[in-house]
N, C-alpha and C. Protein backbone atom coordinates (compact mmCIF):
# COMPACT_ATOMS: atom_id res chain seq x y z
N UNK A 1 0.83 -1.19 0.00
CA UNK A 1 0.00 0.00 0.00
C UNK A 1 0.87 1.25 0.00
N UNK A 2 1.95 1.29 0.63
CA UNK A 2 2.88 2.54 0.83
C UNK A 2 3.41 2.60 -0.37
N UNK A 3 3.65 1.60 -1.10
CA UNK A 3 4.62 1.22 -2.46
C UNK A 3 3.69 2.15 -3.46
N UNK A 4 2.44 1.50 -3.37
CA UNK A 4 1.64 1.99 -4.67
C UNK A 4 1.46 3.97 -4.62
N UNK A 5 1.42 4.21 -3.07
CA UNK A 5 1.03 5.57 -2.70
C UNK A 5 2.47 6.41 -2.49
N UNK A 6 3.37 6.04 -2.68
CA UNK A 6 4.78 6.57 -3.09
C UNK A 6 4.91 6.57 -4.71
N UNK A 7 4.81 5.79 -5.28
CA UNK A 7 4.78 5.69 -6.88
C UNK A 7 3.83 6.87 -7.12
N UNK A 8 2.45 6.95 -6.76
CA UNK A 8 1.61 7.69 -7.15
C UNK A 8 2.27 9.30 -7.22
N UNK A 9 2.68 9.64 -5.71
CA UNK A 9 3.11 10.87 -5.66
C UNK A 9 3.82 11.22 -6.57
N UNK A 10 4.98 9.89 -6.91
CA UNK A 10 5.81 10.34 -7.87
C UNK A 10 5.68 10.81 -9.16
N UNK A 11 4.50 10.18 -9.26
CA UNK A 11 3.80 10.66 -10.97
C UNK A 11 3.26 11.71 -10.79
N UNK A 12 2.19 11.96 -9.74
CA UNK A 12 1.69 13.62 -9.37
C UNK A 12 2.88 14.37 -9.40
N UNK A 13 4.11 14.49 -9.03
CA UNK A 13 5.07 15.48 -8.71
C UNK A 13 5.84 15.64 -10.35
N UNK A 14 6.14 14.22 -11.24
CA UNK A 14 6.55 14.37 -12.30
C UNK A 14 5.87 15.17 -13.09
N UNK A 15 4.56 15.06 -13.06
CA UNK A 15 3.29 15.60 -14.19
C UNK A 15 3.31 16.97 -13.71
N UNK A 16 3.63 17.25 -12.76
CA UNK A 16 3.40 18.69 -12.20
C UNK A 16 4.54 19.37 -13.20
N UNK A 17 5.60 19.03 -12.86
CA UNK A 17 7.03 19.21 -13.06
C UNK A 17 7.18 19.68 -14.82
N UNK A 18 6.77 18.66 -14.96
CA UNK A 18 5.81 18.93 -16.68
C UNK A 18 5.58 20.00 -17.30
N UNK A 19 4.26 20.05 -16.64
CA UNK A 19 3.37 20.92 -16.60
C UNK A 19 3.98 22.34 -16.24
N UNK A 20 4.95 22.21 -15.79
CA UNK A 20 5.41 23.66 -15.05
C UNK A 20 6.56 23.90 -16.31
N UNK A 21 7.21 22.64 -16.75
CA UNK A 21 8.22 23.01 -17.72
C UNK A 21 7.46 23.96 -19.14
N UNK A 22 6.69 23.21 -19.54
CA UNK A 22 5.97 23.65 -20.55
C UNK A 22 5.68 24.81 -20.97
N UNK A 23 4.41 25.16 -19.83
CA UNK A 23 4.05 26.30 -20.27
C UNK A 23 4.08 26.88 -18.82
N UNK A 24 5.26 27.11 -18.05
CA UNK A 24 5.50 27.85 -16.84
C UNK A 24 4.45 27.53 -15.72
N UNK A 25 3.53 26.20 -15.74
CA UNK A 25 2.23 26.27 -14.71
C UNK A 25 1.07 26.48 -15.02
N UNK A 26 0.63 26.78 -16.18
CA UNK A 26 -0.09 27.79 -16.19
C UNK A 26 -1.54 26.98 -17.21
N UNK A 27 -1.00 25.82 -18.17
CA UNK A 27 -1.52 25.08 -18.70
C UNK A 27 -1.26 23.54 -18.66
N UNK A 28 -2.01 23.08 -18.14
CA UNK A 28 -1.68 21.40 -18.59
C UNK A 28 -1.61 20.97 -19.44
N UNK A 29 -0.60 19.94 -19.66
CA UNK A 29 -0.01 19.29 -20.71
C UNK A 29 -0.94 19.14 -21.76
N UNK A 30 -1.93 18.38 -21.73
CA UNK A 30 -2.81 17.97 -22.55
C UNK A 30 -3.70 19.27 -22.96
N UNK A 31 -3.60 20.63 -22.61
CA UNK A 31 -3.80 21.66 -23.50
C UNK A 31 -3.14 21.96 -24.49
N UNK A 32 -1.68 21.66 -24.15
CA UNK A 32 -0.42 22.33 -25.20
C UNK A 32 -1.09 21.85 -26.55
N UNK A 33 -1.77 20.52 -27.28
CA UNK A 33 -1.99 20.70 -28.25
C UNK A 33 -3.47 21.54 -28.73
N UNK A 34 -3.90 22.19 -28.22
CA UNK A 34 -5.14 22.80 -28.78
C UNK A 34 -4.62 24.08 -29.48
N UNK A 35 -4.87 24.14 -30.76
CA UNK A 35 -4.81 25.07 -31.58
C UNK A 35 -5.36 26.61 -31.19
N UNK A 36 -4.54 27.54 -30.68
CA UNK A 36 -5.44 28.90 -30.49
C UNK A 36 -6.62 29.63 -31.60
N UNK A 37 -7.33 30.31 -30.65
CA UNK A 37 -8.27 30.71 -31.34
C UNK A 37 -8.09 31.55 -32.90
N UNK A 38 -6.90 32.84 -32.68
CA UNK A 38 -6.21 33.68 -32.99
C UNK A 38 -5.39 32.77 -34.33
N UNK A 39 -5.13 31.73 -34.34
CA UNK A 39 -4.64 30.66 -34.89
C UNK A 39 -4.89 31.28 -36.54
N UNK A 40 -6.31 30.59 -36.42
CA UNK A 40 -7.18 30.44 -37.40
C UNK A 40 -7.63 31.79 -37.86
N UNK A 41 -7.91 32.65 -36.95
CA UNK A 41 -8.70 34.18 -37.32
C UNK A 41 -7.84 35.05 -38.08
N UNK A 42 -6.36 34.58 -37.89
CA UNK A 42 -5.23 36.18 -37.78
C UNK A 42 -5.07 36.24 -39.21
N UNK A 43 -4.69 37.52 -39.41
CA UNK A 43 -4.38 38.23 -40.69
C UNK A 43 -2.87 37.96 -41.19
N UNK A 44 -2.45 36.72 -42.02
CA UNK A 44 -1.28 36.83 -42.52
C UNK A 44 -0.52 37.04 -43.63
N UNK A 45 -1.51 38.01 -44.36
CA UNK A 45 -1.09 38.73 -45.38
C UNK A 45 0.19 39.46 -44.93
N UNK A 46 0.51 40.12 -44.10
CA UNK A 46 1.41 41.05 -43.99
C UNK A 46 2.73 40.29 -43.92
N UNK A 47 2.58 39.00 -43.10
CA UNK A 47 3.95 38.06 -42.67
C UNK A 47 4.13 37.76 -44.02
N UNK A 48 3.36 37.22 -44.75
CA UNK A 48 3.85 36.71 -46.14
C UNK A 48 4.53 37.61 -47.05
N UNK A 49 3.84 38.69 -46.87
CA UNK A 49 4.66 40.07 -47.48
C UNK A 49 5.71 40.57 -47.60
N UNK A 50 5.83 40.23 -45.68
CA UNK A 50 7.57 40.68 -45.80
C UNK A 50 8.18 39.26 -46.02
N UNK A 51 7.89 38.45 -46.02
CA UNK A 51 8.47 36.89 -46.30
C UNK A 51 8.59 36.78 -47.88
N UNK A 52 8.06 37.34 -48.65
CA UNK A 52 8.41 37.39 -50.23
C UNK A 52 8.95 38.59 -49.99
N UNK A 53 9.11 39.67 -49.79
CA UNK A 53 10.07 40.76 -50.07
C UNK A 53 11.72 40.60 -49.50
N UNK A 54 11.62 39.66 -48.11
CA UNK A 54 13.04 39.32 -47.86
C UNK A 54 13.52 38.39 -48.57
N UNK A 55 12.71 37.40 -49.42
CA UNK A 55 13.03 36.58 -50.28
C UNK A 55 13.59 37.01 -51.24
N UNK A 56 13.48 38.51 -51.77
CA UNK A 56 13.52 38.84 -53.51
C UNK A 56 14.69 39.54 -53.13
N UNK A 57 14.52 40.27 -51.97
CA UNK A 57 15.70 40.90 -51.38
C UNK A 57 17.28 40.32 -51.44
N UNK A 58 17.06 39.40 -50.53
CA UNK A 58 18.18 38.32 -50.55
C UNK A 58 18.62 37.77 -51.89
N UNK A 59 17.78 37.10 -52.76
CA UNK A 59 18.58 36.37 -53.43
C UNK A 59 19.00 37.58 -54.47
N UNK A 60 18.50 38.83 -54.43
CA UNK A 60 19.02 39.61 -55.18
C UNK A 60 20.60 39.83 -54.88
N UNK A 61 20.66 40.18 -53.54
CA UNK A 61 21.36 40.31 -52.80
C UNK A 61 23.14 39.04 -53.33
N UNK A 62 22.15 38.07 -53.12
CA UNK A 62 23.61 37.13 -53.19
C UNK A 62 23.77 37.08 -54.21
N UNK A 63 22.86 37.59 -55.22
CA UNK A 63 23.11 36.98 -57.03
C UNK A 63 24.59 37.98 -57.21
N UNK A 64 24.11 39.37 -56.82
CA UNK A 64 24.88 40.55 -57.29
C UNK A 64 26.37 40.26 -56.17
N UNK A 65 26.06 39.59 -55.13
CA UNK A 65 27.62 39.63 -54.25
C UNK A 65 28.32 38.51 -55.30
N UNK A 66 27.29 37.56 -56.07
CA UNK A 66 28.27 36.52 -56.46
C UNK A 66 28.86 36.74 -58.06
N UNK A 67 27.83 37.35 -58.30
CA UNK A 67 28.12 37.64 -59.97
C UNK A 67 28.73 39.01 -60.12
N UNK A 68 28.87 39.42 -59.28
CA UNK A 68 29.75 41.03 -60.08
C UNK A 68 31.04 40.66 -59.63
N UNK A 69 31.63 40.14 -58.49
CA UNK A 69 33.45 39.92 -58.37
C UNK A 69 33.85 38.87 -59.85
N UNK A 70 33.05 38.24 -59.82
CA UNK A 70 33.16 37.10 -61.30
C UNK A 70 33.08 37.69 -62.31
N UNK A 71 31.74 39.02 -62.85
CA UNK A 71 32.33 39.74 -63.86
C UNK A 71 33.59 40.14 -64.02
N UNK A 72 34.10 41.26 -62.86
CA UNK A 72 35.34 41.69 -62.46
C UNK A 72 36.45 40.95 -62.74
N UNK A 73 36.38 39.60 -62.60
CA UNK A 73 37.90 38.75 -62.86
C UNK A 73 37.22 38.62 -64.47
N UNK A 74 36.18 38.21 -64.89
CA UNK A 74 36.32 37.72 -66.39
C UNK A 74 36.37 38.65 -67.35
N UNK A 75 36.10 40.24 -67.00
CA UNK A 75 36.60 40.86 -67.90
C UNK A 75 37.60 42.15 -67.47
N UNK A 76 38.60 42.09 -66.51
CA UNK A 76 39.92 43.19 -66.53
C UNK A 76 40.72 41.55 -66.42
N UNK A 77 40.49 40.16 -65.65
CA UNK A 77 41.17 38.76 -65.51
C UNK A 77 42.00 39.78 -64.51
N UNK A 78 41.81 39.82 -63.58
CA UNK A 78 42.91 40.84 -62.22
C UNK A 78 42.09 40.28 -61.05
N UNK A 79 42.39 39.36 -60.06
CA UNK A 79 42.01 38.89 -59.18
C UNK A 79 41.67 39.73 -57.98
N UNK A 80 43.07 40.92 -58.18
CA UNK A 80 43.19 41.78 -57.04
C UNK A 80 42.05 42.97 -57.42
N UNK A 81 41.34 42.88 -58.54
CA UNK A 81 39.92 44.23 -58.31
C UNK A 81 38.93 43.34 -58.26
N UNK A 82 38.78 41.99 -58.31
CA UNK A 82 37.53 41.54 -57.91
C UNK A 82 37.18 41.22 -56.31
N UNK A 83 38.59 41.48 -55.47
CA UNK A 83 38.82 41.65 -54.28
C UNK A 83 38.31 42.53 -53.57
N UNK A 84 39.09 43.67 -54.70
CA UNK A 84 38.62 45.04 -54.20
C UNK A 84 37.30 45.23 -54.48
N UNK A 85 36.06 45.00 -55.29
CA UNK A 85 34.99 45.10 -55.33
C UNK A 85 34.12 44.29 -54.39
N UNK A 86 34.59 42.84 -53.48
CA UNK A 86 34.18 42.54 -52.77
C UNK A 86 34.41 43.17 -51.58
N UNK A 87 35.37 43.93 -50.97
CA UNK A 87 35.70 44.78 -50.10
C UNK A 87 34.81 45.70 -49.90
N UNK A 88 34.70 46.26 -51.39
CA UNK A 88 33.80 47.49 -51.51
C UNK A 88 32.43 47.43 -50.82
N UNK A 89 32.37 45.69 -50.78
CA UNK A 89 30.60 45.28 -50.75
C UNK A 89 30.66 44.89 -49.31
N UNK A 90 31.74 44.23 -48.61
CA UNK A 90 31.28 43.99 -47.08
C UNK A 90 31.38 45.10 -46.19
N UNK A 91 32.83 45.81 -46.35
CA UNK A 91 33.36 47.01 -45.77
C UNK A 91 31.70 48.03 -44.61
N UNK A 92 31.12 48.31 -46.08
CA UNK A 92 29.87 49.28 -46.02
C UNK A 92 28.39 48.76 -44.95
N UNK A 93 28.71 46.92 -45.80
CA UNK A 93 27.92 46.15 -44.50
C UNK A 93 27.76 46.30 -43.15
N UNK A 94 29.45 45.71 -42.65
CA UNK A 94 29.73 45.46 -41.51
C UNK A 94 29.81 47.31 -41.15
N UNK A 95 29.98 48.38 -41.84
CA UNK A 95 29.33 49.42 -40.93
C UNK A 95 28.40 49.76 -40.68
N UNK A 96 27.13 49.82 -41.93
CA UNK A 96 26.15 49.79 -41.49
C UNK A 96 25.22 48.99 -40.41
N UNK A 97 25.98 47.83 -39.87
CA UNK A 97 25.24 47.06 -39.35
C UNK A 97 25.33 47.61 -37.80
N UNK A 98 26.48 48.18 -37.67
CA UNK A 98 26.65 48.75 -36.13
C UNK A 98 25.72 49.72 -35.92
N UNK A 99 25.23 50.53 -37.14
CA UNK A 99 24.22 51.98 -36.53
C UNK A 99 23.12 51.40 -37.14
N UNK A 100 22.43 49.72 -37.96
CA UNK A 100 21.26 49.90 -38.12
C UNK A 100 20.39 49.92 -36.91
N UNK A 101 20.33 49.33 -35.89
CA UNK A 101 19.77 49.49 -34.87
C UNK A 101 18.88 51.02 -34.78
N UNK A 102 20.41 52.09 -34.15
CA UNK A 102 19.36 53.58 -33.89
C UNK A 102 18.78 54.15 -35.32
N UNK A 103 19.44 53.47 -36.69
CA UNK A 103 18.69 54.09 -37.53
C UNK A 103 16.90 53.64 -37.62
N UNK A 104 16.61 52.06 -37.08
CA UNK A 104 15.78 51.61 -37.20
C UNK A 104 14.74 52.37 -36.24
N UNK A 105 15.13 52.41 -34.95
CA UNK A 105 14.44 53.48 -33.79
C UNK A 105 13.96 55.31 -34.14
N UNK A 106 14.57 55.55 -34.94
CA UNK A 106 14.57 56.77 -35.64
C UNK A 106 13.78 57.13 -36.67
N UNK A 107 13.75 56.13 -37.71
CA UNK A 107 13.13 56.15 -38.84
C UNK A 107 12.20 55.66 -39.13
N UNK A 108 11.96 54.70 -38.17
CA UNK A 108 10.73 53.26 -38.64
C UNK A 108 11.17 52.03 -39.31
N UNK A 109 10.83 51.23 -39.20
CA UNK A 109 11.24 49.96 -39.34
C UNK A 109 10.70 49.48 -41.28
N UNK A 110 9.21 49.86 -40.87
CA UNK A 110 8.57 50.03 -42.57
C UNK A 110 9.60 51.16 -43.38
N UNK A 111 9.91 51.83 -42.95
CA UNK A 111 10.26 52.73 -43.91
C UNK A 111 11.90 52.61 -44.20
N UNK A 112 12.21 52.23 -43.52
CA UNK A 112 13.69 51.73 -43.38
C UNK A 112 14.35 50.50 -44.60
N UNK A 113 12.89 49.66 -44.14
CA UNK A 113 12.86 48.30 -44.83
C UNK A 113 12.66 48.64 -46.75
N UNK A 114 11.53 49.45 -46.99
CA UNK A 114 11.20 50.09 -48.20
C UNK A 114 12.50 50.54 -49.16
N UNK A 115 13.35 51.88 -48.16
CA UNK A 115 14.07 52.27 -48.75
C UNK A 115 15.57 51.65 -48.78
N UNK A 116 15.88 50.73 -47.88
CA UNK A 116 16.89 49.95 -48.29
C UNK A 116 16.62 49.26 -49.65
N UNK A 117 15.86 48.43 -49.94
CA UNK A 117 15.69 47.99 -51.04
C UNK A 117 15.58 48.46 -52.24
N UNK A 118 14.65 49.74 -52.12
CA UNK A 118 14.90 50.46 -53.50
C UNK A 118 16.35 51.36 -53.93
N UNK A 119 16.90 51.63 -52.74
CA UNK A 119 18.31 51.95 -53.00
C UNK A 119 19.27 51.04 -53.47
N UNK A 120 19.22 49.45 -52.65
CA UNK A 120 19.79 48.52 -53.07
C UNK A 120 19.31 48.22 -54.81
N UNK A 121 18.15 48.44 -55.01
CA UNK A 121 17.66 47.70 -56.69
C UNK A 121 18.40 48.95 -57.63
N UNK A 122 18.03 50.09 -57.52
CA UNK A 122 18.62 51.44 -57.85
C UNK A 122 20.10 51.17 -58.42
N UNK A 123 20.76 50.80 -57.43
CA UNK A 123 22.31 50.80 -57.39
C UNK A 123 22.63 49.51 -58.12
N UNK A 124 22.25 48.36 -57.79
CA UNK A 124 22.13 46.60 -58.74
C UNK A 124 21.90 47.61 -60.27
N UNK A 125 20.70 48.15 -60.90
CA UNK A 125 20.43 48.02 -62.31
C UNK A 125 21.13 48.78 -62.53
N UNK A 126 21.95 49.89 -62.29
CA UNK A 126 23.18 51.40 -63.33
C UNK A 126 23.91 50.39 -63.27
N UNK A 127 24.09 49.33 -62.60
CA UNK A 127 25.83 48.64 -62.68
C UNK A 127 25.37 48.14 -64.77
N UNK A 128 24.33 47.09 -65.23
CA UNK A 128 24.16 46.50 -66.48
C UNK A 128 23.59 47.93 -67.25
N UNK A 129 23.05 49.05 -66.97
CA UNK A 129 22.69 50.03 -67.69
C UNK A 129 23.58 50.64 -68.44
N UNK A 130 24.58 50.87 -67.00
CA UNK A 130 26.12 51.70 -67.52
C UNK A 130 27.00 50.74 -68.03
N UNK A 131 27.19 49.65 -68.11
CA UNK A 131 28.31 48.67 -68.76
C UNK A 131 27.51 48.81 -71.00
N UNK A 132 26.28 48.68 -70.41
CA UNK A 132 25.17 48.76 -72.17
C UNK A 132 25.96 50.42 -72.36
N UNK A 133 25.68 51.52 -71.85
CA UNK A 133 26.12 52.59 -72.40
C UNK A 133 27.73 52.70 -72.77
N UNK A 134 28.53 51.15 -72.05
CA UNK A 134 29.61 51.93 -72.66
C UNK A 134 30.36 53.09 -71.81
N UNK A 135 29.65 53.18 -70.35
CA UNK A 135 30.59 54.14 -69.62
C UNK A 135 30.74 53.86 -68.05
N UNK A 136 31.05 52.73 -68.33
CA UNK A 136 30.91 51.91 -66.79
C UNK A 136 32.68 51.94 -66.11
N UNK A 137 32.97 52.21 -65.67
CA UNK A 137 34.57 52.62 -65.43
C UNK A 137 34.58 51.49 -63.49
N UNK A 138 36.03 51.19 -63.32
CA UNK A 138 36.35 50.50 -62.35
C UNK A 138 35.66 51.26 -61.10
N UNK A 139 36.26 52.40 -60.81
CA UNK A 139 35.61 53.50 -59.53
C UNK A 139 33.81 53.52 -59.03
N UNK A 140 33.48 53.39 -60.70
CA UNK A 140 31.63 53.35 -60.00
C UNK A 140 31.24 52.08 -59.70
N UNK A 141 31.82 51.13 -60.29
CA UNK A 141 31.47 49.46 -60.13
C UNK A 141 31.80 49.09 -58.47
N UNK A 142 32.88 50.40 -57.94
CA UNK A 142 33.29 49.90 -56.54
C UNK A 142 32.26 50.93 -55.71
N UNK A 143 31.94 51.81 -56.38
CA UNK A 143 30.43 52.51 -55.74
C UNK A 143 29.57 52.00 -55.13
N UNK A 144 28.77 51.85 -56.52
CA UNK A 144 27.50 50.96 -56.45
C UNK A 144 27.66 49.86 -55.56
N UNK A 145 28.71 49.20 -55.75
CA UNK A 145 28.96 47.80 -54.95
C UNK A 145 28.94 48.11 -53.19
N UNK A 146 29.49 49.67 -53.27
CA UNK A 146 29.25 50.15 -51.83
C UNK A 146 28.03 50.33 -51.41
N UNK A 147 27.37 50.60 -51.95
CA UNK A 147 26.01 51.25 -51.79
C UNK A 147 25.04 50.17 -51.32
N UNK A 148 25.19 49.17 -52.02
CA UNK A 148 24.40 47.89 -51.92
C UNK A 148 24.71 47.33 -50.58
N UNK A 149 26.18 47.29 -50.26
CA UNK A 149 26.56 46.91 -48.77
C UNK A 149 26.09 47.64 -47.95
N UNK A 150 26.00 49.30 -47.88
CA UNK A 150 25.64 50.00 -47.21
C UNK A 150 23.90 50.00 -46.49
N UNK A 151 23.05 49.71 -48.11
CA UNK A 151 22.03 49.98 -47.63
C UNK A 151 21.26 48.48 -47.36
N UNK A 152 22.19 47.11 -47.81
CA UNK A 152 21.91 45.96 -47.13
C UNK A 152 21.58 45.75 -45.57
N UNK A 153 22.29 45.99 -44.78
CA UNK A 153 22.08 45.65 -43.32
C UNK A 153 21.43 46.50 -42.58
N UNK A 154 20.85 47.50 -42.61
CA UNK A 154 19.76 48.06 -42.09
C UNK A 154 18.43 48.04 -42.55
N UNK A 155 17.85 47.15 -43.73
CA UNK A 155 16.92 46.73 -44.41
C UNK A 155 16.54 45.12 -44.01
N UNK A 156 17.86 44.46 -43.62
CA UNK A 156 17.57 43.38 -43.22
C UNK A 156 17.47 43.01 -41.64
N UNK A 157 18.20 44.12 -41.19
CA UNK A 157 17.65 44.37 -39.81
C UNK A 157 16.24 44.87 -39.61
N UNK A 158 15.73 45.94 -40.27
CA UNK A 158 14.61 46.18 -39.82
C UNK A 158 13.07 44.86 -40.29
N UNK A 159 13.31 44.06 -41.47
CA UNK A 159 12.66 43.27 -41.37
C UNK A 159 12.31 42.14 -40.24
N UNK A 160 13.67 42.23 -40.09
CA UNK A 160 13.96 40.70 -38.75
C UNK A 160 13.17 41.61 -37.54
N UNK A 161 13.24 42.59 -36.94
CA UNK A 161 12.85 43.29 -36.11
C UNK A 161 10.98 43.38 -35.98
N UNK A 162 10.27 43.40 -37.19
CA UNK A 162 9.17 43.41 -37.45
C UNK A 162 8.69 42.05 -37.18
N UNK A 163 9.47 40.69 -36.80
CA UNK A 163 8.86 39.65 -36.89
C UNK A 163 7.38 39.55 -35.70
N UNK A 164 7.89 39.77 -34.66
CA UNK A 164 6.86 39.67 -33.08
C UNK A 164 5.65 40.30 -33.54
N UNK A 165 6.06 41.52 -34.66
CA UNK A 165 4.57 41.70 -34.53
C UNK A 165 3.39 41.44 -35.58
N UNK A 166 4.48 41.09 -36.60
CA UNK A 166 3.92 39.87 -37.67
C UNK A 166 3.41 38.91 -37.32
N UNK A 167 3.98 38.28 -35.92
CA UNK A 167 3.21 37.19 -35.52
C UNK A 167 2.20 37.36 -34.75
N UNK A 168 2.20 38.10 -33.78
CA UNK A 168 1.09 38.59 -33.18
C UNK A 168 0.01 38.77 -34.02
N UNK A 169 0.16 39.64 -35.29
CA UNK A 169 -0.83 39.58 -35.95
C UNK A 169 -1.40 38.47 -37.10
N UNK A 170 -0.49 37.62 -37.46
CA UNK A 170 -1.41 37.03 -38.19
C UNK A 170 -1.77 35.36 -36.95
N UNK A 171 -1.37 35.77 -36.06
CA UNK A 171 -1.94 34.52 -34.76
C UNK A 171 -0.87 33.42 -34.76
N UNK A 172 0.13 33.34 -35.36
CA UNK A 172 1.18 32.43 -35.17
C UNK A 172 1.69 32.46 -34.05
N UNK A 173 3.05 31.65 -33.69
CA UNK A 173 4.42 31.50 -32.25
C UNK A 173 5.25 32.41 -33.08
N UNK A 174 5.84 32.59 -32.56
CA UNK A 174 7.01 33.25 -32.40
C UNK A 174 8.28 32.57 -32.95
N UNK A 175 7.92 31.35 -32.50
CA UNK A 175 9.26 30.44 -32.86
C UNK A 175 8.79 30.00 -34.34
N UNK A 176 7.69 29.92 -34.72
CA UNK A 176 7.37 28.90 -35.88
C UNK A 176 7.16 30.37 -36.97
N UNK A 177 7.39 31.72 -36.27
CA UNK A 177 7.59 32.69 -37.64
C UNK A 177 8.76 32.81 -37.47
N UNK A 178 10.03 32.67 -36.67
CA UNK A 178 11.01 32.76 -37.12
C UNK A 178 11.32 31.93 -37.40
N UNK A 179 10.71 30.68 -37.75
CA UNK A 179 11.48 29.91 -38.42
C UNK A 179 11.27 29.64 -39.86
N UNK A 180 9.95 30.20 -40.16
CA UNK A 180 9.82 30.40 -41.40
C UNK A 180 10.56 31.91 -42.44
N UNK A 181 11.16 32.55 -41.64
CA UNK A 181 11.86 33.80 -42.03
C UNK A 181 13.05 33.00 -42.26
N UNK A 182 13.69 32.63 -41.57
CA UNK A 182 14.97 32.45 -41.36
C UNK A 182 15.23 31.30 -42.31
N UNK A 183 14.06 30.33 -43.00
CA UNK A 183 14.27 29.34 -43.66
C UNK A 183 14.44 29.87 -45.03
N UNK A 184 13.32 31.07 -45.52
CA UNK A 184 13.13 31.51 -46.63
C UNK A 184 14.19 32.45 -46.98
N UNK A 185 14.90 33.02 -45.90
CA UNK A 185 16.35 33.96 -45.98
C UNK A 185 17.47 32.81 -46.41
N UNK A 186 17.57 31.40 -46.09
CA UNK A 186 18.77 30.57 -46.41
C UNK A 186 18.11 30.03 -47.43
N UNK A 187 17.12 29.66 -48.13
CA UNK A 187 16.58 29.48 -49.64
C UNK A 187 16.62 30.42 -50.52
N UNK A 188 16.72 31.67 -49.68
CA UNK A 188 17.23 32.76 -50.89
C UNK A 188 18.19 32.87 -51.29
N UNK A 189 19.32 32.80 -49.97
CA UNK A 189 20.32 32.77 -50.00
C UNK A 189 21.62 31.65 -51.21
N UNK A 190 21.15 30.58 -50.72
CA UNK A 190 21.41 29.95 -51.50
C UNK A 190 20.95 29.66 -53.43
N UNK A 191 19.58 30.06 -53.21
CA UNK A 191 19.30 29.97 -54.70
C UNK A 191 20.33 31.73 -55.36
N UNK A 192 20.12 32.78 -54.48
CA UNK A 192 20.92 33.69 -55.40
C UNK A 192 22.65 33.20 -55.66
N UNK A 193 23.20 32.34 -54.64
CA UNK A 193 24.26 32.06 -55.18
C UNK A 193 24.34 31.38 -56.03
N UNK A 194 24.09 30.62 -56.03
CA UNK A 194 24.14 29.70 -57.51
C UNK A 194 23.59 30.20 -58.95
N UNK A 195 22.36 30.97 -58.49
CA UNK A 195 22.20 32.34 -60.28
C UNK A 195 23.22 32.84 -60.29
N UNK A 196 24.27 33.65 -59.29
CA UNK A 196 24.99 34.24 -59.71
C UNK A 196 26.66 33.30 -60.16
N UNK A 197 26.18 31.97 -59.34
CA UNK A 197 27.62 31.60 -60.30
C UNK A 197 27.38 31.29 -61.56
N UNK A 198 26.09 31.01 -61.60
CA UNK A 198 25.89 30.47 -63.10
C UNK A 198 25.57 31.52 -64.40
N UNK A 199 24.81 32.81 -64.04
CA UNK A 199 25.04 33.86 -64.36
C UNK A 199 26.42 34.53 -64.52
């Protein structure tokens, strides 16, 4: 009798234990699978939105990091300016990335996100406009290439930043929208590299 009523406790105290891991106490186990209400109701037009715009973003992004140092060697064949044009392209990154933060607090996160990109697309099309005209010179190719670094990491910061409330609104976790961001950023990622080697 003591045997069975010692075992018992032990399962009351495990299940508790559970229960407390889970969801802090607050729900029993056998709630965790019920689908929220908010689930089903929420508006996720907007998550998808920015989830195809960081998509087009990105692989734009890696096409042009991968295919312009490769132009650069296949037509001056100088290893050391396709260097320098990749320089051109992280350099601007890794600074912008230290002040996107207060730029994001300052400016807005939507608006931040908008105009990185159209600056980034801006600066991507004069690079094939100006090579067609015939007046595309080494100095602007390391421009533009700046520009793109520059206005990369505060565009991709402010998207990532917008996630919580993407999810909030269209009724998702938290964990299961960043994981759908973060999946569609390394599918971009990867498909723009490979256009651009093959490009």
């Amino acid at each position: 009798m003591r045997i069975a009523l010692r075992a018992r406790r032990r399962t009351l105290r495990f299940a508790h234990r559970l229960t407390c891991f889970v969801h802090g106490g607050r729900f029993p186990l056998w709630e965790t699978t019920r689908v929220p209400e908010d689930f089903l109701t929420g508006d996720r037009r907007p998550l998808t939105t920015v989830l195809a715009a960081n998509l087009v973003s990105i692989t734009g992004n890696c096409l042009t990091y991968m295919g312009v140092p490769w132009f650069v060697l296949q037509s001056t064949s100088s290893a050391a300016k396709a260097g320098i044009v990749a320089f051109c392209t992280l350099l601007p990154a890794v600074l912008a990335a230290l002040v996107g933060g207060p730029v994001n607090d300052r400016t807005g996160r939507r608006r931040v996100s908008v105009t990185s990109d159209l600056a980034c697309g801006i600066a991507v099309a004069a690079i094939p406009l100006l090579q067609f005209a015939g007046v595309l010179r080494f100095w602007m190719l390391c421009v533009l290439m700046a520009m793109t670094g520059l206005f990369r990491s505060p565009g991709e910061t402010a998207r990532g930043v917008l996630l919580p409330t993407l999810a909030e609104r269209a009724g998702m976790p938290l964990t299961r929208t960043a994981g759908l961001y973060d999946g569609a950023a390394r599918c971009a990622a990867l498909t723009g590299s490979a256009l651009g080697g093959v490009c």
